[in-house]
PDB file of N, CA and C in Angstrom:
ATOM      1  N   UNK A   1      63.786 140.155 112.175  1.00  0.00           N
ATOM      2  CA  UNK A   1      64.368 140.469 110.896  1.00  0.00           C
ATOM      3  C   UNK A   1      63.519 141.549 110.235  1.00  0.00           C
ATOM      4  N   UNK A   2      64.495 142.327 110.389  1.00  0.00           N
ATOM      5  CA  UNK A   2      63.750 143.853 109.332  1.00  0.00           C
ATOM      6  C   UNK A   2      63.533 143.312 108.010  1.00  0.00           C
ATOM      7  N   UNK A   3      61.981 143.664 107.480  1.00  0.00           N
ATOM      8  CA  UNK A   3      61.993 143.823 105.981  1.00  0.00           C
ATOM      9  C   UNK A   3      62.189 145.176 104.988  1.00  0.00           C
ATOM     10  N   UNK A   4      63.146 145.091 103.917  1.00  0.00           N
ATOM     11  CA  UNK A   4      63.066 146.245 103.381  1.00  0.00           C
ATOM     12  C   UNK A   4      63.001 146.207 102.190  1.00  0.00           C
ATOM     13  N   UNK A   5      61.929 147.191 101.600  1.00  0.00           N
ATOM     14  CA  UNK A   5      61.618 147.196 100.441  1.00  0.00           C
ATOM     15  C   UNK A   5      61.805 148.234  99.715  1.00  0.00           C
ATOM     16  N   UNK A   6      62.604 148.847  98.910  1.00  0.00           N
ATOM     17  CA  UNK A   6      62.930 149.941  98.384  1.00  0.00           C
ATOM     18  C   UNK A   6      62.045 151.108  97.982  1.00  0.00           C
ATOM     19  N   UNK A   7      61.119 149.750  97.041  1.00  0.00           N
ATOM     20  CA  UNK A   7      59.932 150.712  96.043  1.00  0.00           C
ATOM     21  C   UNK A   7      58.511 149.766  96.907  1.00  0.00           C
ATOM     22  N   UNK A   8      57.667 150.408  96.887  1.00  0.00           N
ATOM     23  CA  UNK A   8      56.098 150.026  96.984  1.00  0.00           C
ATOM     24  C   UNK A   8      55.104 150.239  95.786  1.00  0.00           C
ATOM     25  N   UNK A   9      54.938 148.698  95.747  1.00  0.00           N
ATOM     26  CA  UNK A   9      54.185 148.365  94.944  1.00  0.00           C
ATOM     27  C   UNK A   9      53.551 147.081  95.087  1.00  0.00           C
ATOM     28  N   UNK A  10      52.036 147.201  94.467  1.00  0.00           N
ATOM     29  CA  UNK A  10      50.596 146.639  95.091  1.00  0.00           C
ATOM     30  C   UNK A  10      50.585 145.520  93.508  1.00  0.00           C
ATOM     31  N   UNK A  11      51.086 144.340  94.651  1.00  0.00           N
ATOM     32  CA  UNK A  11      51.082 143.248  93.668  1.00  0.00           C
ATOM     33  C   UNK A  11      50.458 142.299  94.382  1.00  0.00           C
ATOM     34  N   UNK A  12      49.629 141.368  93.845  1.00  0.00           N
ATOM     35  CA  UNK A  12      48.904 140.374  94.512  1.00  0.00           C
ATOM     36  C   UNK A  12      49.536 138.667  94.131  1.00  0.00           C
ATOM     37  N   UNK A  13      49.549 137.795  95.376  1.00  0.00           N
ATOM     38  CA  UNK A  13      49.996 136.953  95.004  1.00  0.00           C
ATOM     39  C   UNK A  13      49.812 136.021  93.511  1.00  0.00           C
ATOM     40  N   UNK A  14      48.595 136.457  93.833  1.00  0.00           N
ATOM     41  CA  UNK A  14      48.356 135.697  92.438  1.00  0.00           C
ATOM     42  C   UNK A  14      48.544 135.900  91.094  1.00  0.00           C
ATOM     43  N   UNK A  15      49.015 137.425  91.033  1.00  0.00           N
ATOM     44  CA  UNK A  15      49.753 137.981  89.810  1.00  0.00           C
ATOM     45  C   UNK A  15      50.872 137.268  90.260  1.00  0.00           C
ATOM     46  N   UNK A  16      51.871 137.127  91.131  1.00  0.00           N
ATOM     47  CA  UNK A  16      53.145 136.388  91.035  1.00  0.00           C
ATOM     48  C   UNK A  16      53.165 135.288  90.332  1.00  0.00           C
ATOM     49  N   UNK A  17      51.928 134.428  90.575  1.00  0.00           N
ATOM     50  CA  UNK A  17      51.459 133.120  90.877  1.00  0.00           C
ATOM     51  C   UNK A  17      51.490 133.079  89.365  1.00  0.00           C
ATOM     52  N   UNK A  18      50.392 133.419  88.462  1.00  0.00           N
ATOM     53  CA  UNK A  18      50.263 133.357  87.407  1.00  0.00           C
ATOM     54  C   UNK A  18      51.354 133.950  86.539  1.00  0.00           C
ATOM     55  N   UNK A  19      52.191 134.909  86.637  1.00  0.00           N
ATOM     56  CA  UNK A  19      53.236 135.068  85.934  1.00  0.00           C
ATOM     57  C   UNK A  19      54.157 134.286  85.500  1.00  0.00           C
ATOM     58  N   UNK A  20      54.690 133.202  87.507  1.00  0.00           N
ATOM     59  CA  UNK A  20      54.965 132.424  87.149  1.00  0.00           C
ATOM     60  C   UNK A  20      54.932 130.947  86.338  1.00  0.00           C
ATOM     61  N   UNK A  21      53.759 130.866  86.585  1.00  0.00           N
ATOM     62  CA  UNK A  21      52.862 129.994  85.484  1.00  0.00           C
ATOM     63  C   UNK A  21      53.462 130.151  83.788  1.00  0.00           C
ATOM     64  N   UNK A  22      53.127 131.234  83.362  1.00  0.00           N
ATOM     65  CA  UNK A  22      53.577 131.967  82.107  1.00  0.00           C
ATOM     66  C   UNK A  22      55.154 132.107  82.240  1.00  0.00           C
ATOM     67  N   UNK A  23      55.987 132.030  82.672  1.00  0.00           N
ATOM     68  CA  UNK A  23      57.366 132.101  82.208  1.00  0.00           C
ATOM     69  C   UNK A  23      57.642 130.748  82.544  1.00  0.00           C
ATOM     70  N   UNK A  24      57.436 129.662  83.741  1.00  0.00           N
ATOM     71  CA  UNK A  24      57.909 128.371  83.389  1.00  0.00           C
ATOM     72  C   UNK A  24      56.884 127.540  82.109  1.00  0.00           C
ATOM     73  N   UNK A  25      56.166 127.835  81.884  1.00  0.00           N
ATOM     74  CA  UNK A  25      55.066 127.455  80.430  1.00  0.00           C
ATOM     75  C   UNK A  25      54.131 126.400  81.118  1.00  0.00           C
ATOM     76  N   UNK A  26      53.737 126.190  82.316  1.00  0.00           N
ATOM     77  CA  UNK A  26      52.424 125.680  82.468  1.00  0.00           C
ATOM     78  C   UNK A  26      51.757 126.172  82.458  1.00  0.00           C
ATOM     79  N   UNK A  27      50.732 125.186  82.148  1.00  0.00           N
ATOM     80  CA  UNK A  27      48.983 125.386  82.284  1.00  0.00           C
ATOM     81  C   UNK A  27      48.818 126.514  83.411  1.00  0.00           C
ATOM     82  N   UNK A  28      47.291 127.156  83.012  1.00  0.00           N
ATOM     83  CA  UNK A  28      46.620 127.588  83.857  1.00  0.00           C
ATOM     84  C   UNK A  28      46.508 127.069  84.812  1.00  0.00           C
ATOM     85  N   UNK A  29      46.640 127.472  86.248  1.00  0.00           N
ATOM     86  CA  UNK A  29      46.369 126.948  87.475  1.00  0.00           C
ATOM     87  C   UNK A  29      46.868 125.517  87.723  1.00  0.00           C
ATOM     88  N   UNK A  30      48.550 125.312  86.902  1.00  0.00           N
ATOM     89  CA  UNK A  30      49.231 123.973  87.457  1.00  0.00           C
ATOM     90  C   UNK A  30      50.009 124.642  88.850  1.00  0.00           C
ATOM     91  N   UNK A  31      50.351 125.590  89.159  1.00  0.00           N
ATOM     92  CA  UNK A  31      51.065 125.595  90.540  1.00  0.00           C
ATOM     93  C   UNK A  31      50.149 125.757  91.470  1.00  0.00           C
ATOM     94  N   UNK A  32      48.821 126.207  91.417  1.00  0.00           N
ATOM     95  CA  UNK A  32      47.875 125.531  92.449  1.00  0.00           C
ATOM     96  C   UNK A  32      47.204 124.334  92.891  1.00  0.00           C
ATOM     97  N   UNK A  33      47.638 123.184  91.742  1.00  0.00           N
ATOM     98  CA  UNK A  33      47.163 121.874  91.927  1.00  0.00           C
ATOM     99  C   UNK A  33      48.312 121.015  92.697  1.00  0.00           C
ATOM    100  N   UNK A  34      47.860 120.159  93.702  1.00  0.00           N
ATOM    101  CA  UNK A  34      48.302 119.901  94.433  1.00  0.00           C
ATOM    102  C   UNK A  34      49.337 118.481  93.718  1.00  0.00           C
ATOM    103  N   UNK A  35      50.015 118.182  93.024  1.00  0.00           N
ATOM    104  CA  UNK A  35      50.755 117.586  92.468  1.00  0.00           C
ATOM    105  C   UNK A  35      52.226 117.506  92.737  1.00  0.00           C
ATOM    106  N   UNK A  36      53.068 116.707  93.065  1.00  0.00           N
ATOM    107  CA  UNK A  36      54.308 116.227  93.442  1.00  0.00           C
ATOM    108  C   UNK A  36      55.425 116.814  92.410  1.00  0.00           C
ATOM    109  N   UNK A  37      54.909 116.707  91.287  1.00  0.00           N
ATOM    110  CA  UNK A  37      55.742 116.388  90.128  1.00  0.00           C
ATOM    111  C   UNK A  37      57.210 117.292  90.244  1.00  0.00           C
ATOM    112  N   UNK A  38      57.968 117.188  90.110  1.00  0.00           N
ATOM    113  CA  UNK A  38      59.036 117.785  90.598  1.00  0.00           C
ATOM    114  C   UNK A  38      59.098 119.214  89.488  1.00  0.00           C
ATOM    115  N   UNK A  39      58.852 118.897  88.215  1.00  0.00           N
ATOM    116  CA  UNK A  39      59.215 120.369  87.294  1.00  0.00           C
ATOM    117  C   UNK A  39      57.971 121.001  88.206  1.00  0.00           C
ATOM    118  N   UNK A  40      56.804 120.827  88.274  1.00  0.00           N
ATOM    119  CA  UNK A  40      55.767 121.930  88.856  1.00  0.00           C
ATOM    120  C   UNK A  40      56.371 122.274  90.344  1.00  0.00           C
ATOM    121  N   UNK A  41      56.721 121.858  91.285  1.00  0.00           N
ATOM    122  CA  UNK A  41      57.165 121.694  92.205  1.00  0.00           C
ATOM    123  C   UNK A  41      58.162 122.939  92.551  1.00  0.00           C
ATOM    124  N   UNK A  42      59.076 122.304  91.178  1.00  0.00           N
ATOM    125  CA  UNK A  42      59.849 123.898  91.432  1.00  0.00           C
ATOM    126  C   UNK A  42      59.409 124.944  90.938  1.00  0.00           C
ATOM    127  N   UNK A  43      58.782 125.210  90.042  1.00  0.00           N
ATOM    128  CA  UNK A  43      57.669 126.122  89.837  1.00  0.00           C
ATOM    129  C   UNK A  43      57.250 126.921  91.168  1.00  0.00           C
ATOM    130  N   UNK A  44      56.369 125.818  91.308  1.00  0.00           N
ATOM    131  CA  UNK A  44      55.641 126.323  93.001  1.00  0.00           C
ATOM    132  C   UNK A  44      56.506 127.266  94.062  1.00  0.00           C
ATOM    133  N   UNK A  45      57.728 126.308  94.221  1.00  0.00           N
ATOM    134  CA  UNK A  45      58.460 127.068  95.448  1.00  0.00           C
ATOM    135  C   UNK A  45      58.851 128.538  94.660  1.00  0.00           C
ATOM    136  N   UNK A  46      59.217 128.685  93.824  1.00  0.00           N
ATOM    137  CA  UNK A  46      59.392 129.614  92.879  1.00  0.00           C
ATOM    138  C   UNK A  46      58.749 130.694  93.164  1.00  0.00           C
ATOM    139  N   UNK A  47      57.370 130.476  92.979  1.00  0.00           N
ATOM    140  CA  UNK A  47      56.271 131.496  93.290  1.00  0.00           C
ATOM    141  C   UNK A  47      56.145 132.103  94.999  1.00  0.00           C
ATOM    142  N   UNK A  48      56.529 131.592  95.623  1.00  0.00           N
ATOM    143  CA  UNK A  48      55.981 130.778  97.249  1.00  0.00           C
ATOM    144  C   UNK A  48      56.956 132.430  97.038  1.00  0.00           C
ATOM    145  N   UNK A  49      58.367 131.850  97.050  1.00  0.00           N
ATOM    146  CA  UNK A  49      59.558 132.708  97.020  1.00  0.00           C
ATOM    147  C   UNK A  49      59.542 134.169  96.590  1.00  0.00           C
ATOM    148  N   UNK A  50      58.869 134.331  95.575  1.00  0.00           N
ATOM    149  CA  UNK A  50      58.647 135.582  94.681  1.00  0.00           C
ATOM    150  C   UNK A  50      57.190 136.304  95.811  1.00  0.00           C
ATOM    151  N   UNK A  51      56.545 135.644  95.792  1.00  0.00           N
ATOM    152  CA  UNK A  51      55.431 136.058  96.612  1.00  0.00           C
ATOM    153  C   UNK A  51      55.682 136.628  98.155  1.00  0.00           C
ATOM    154  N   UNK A  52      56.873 135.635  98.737  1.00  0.00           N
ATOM    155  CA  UNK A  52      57.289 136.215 100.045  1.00  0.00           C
ATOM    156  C   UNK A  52      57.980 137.723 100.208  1.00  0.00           C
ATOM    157  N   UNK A  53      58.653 137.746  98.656  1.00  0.00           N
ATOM    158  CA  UNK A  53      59.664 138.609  98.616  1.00  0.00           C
ATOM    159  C   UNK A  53      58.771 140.072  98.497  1.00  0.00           C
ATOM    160  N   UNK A  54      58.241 139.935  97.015  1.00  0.00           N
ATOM    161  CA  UNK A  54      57.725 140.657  96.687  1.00  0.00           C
ATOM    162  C   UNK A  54      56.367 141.440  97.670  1.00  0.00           C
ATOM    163  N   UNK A  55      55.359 140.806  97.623  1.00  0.00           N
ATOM    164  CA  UNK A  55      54.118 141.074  98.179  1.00  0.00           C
ATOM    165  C   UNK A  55      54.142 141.202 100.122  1.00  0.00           C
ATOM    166  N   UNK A  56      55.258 140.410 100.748  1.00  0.00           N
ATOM    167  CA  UNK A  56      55.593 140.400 102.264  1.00  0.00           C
ATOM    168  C   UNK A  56      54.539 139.894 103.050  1.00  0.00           C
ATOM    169  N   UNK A  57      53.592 139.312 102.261  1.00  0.00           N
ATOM    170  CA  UNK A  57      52.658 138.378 103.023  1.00  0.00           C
ATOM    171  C   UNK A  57      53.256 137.224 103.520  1.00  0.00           C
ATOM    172  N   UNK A  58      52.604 136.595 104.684  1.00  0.00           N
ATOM    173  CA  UNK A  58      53.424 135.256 105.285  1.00  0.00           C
ATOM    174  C   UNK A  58      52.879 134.787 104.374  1.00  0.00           C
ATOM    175  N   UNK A  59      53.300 133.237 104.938  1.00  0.00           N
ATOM    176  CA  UNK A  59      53.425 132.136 104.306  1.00  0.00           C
ATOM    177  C   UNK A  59      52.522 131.186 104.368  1.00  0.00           C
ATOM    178  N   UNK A  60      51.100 131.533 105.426  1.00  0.00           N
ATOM    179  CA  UNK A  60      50.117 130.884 105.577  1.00  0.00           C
ATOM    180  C   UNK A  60      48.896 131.831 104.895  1.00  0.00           C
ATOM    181  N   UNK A  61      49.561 133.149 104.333  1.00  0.00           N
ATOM    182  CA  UNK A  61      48.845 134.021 103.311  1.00  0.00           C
ATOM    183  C   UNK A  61      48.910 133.152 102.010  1.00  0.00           C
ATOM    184  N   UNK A  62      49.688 132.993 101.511  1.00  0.00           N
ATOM    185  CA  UNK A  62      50.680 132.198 100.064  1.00  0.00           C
ATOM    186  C   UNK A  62      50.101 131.358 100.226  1.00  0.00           C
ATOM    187  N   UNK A  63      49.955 130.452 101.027  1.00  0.00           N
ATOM    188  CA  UNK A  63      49.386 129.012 101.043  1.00  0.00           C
ATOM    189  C   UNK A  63      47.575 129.293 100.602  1.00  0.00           C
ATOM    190  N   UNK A  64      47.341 130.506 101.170  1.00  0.00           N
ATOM    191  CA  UNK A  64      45.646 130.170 100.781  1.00  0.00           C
ATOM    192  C   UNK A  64      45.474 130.639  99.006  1.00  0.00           C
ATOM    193  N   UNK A  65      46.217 131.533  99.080  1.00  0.00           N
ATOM    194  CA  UNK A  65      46.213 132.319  97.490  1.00  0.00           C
ATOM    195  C   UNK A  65      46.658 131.278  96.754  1.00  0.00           C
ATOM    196  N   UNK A  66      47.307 130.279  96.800  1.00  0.00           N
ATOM    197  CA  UNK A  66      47.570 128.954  96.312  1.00  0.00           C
ATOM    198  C   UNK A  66      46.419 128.505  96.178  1.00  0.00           C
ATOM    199  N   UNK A  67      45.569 128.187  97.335  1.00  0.00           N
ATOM    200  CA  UNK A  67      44.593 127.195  97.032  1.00  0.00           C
ATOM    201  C   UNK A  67      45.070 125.959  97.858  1.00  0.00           C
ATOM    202  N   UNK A  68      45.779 126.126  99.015  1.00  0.00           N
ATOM    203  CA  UNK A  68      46.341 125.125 100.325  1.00  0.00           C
ATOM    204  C   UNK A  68      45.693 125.064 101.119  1.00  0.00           C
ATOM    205  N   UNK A  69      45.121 126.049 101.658  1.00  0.00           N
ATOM    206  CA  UNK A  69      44.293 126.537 102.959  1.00  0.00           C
ATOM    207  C   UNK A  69      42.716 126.676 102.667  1.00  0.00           C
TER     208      UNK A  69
END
């Protein structure tokens, strides 16, 4: 599967990460804590998603910039 990205631009997961943080309104560093809770949860995949899209790092990249790995 070809990736294509229109525009290039140097975004780091963790700007995703924390953005998303700031538009669903958690805490600092709730989508890196390892918690079930379903509102953070979707949060998380949220980011996972934005991060894949955006930045084209895998997914065992995402996982460490999380704080998984």
């Amino acid at each position: 599967m070809e990736k294509s990205r229109k525009f290039k631009i140097n975004v780091r997961c963790s700007d995703v990460i924390d953005e998303c943080e700031r538009q669903f309104g958690y805490e600092r560093k709730a989508l890196r804590a390892k918690t079930k809770d379903p509102t953070v949860t979707k949060g998380r995949h949220t980011a996972v998603y934005l991060c894949r899209i955006i930045t084209g790092k895998s997914y065992p990249q995402i996982a460490t910039a999380i704080g998984y790995k």
